[in-house]
N, C-alpha and C. Protein backbone atom coordinates (compact mmCIF):
# COMPACT_ATOMS: atom_id res chain seq x y z
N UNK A 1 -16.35 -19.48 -16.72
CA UNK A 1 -15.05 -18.82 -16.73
C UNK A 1 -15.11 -17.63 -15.76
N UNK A 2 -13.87 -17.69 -14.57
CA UNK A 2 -13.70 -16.56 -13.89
C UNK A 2 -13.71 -14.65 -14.64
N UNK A 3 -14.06 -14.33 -13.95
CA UNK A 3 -14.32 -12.60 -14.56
C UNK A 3 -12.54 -12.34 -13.54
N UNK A 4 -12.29 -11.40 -14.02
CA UNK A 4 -11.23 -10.31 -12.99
C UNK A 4 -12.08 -9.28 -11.99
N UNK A 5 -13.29 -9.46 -12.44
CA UNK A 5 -14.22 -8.36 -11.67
C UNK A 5 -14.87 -9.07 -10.60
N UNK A 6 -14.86 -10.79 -10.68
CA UNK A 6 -15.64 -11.42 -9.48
C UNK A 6 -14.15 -11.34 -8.42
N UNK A 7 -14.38 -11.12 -7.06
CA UNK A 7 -13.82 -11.63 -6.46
C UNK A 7 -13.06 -12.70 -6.56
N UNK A 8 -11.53 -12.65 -6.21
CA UNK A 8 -10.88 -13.60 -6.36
C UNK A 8 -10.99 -14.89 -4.91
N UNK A 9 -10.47 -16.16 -4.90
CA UNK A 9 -10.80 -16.91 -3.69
C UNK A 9 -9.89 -17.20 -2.66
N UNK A 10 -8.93 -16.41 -2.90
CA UNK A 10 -7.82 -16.26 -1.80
C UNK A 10 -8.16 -16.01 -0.41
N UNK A 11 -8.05 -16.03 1.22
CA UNK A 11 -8.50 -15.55 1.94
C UNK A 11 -7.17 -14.67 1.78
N UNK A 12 -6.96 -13.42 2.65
CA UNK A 12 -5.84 -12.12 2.59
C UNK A 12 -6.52 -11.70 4.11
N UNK A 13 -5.11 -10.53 4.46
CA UNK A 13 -5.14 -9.90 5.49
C UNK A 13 -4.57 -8.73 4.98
N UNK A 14 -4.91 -7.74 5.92
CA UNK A 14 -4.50 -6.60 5.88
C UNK A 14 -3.14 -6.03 6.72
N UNK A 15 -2.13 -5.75 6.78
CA UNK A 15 -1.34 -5.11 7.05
C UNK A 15 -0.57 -3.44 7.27
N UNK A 16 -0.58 -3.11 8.24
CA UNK A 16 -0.48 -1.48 7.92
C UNK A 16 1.01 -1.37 8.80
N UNK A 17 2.00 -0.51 8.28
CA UNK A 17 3.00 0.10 8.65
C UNK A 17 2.86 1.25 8.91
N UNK A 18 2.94 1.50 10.19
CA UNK A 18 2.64 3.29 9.72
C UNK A 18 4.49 3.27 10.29
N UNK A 19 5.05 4.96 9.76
CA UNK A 19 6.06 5.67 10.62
C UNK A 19 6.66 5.50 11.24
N UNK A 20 7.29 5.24 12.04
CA UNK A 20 7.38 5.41 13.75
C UNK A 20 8.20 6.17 14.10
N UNK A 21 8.27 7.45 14.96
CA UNK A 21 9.16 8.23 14.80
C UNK A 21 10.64 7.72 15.15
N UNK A 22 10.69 6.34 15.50
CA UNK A 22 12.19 6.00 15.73
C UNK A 22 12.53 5.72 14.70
N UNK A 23 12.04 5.53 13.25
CA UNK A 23 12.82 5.41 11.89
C UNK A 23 13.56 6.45 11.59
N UNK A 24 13.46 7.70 12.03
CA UNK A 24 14.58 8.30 11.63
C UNK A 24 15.87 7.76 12.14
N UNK A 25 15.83 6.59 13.28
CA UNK A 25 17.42 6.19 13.71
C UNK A 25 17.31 4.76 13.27
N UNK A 26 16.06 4.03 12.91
CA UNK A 26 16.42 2.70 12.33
C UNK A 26 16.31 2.73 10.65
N UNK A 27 16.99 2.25 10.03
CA UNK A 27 17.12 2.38 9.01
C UNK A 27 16.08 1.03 8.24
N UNK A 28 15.74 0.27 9.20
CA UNK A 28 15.39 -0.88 8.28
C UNK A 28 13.69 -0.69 8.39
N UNK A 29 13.32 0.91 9.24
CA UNK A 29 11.65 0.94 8.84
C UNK A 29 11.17 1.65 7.98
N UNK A 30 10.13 1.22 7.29
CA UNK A 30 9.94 1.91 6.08
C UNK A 30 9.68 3.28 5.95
N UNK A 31 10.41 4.36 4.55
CA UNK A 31 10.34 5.44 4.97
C UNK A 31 8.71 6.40 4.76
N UNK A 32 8.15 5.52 4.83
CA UNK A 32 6.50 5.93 4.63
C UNK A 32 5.09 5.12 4.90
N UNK A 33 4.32 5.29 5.24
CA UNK A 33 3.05 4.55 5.95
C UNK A 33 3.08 3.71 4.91
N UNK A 34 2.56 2.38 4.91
CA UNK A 34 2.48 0.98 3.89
C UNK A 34 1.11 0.75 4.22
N UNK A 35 0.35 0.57 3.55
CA UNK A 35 -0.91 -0.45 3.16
C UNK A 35 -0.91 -1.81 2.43
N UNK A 36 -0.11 -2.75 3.09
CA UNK A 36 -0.57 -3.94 2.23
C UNK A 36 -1.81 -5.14 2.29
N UNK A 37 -1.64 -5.44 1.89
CA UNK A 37 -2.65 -6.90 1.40
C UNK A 37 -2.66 -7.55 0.96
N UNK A 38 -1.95 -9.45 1.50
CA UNK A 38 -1.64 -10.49 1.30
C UNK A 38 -2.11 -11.73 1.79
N UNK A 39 -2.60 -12.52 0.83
CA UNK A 39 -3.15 -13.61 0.90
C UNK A 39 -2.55 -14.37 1.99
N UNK A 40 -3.83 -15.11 2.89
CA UNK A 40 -3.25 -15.54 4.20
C UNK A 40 -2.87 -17.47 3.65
N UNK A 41 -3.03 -17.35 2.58
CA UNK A 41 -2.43 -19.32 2.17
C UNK A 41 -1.02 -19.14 1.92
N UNK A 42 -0.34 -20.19 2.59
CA UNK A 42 1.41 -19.96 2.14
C UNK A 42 1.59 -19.86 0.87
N UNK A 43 2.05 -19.56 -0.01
CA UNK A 43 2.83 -19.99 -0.86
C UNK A 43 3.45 -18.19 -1.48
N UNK A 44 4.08 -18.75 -2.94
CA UNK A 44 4.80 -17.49 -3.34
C UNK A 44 4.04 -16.34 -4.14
N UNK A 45 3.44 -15.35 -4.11
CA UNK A 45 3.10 -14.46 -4.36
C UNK A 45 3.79 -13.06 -5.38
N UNK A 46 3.40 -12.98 -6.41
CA UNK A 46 3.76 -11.67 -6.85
C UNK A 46 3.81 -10.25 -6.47
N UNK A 47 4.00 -8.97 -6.08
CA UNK A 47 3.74 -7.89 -5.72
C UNK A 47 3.63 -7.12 -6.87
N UNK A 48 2.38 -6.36 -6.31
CA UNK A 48 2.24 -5.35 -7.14
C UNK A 48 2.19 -3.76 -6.40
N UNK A 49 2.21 -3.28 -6.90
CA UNK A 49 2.78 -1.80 -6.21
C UNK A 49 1.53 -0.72 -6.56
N UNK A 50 0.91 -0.12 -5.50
CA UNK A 50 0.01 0.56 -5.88
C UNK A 50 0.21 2.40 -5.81
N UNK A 51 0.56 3.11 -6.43
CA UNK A 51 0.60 4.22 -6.47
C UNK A 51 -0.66 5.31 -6.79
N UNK A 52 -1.14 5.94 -4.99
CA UNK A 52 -2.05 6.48 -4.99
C UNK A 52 -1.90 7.85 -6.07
N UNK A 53 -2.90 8.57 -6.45
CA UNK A 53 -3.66 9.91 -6.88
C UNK A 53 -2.34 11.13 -6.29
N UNK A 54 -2.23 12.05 -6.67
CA UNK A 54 -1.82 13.54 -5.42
C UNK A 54 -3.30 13.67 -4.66
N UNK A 55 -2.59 14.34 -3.45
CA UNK A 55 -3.78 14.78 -2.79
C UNK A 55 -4.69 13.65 -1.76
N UNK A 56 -4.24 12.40 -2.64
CA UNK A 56 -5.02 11.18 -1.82
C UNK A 56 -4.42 10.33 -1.14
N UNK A 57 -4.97 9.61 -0.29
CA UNK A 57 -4.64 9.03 0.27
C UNK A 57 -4.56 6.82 0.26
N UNK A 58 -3.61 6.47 0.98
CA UNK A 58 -3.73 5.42 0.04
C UNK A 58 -4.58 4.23 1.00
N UNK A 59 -5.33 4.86 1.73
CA UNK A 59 -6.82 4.09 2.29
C UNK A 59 -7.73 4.29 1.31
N UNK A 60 -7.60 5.23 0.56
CA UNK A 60 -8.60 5.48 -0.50
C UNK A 60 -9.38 4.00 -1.32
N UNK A 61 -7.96 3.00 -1.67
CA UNK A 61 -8.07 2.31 -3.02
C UNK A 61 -7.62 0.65 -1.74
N UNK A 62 -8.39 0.71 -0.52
CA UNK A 62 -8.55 -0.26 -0.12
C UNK A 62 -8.97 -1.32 -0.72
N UNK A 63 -10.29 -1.05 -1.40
CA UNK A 63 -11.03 -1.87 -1.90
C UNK A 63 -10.41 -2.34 -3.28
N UNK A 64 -9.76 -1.98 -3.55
CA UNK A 64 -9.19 -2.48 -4.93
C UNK A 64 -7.64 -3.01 -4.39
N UNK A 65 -7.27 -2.69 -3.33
CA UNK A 65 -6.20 -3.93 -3.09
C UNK A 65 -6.45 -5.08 -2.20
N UNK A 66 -7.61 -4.80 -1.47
CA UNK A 66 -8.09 -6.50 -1.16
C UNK A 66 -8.36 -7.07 -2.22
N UNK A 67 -8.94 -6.66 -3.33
CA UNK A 67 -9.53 -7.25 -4.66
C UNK A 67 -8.31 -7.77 -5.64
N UNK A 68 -7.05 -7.42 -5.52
CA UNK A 68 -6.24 -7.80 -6.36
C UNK A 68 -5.58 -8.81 -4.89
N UNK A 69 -5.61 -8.75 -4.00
CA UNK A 69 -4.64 -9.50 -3.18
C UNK A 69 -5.68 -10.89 -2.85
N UNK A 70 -7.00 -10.31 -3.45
CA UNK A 70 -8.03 -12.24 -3.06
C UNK A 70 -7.77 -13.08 -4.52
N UNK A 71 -6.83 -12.47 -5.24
CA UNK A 71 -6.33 -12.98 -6.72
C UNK A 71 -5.01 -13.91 -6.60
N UNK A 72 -4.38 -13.11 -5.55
CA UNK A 72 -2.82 -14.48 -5.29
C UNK A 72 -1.95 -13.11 -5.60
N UNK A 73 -2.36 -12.08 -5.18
CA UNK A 73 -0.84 -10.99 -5.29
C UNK A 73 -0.62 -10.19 -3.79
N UNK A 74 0.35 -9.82 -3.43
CA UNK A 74 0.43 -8.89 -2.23
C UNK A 74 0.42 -7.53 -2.76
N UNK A 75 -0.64 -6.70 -2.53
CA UNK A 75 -0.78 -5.58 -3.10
C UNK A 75 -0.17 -4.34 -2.00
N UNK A 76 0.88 -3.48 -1.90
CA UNK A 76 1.54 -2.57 -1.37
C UNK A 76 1.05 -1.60 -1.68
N UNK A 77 0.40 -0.30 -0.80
CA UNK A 77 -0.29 0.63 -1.27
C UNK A 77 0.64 1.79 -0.51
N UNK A 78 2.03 2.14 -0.84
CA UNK A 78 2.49 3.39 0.04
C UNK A 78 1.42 4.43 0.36
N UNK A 79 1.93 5.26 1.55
CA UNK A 79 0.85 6.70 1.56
C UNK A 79 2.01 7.75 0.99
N UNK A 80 1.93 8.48 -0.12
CA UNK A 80 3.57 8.81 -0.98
C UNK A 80 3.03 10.31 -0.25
N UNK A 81 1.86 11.13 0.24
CA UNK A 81 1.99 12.54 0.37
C UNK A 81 1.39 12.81 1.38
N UNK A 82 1.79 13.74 2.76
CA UNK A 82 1.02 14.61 3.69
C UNK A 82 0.20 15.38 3.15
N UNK A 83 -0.66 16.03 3.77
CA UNK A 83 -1.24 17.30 3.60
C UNK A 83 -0.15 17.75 2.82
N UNK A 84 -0.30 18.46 1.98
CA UNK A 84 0.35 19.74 1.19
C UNK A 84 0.44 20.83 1.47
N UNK A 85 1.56 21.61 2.41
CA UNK A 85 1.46 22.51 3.09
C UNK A 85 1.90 23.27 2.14
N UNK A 86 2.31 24.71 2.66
CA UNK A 86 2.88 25.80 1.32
C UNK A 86 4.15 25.80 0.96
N UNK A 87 4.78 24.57 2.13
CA UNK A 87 6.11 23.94 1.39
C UNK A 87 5.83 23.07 0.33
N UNK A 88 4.83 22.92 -0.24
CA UNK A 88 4.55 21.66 -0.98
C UNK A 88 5.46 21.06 -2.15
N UNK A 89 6.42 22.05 -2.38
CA UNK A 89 7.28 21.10 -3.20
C UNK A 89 7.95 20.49 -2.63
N UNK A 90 8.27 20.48 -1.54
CA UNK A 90 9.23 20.00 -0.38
C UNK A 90 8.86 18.67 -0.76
N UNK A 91 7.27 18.42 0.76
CA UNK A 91 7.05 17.17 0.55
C UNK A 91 6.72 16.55 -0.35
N UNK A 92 6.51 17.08 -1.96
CA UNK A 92 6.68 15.99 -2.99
C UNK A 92 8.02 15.80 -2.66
N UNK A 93 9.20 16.25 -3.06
CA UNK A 93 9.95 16.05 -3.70
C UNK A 93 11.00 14.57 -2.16
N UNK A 94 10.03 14.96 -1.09
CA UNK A 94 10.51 13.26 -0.11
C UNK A 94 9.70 12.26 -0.28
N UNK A 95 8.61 12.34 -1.28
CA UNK A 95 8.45 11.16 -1.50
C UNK A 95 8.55 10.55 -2.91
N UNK A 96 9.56 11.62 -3.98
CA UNK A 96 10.09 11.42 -4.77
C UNK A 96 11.24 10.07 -4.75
């Protein structure tokens, strides 16, 4: 019997969105860096949504979204915070 802790047998790829400063005029790019990771066999896939730590970053928990995406899920890892400047409620409150 499979563990959840062995590697799953999906092959996956990695995907990264970062920014681009022309999203402030296109509306259809995402409004924050994306980390995903989705199984490279066709078929339909679940998403799961990964919401990093404060303070961290969401390269951090790489390894745990290749590990859920070699399972049959596309794992989305937003980057939700900059540095925390001494505006820092600011930028929480845009990626609120």
């Amino acid at each position: 019997m499979a563990s959840v802790f062995d590697e799953g047998k999906l092959p996956f790829k990695f995907i990264t969105e970062e920014k681009p400063f022309s999203s402030c005029f296109d509306s259809s790019a995402p409004p924050k860096p994306l980390l995903i990771a989705t199984p490279t066999v066709n078929g339909t896939y679940p998403v799961l949504l990964l919401l990093h730590g404060f303070y961290l970053r969401n390269y951090f928990y790489k390894g745990i979204i290749q590990h859920i995406a070699s399972h049959g899920f596309i794992a989305v890892g937003p980057q939700l915070y900059s540095l925390v400047p001494s505006t820092g409620p600011e930028e929480i409150e845009s990626a609120a």
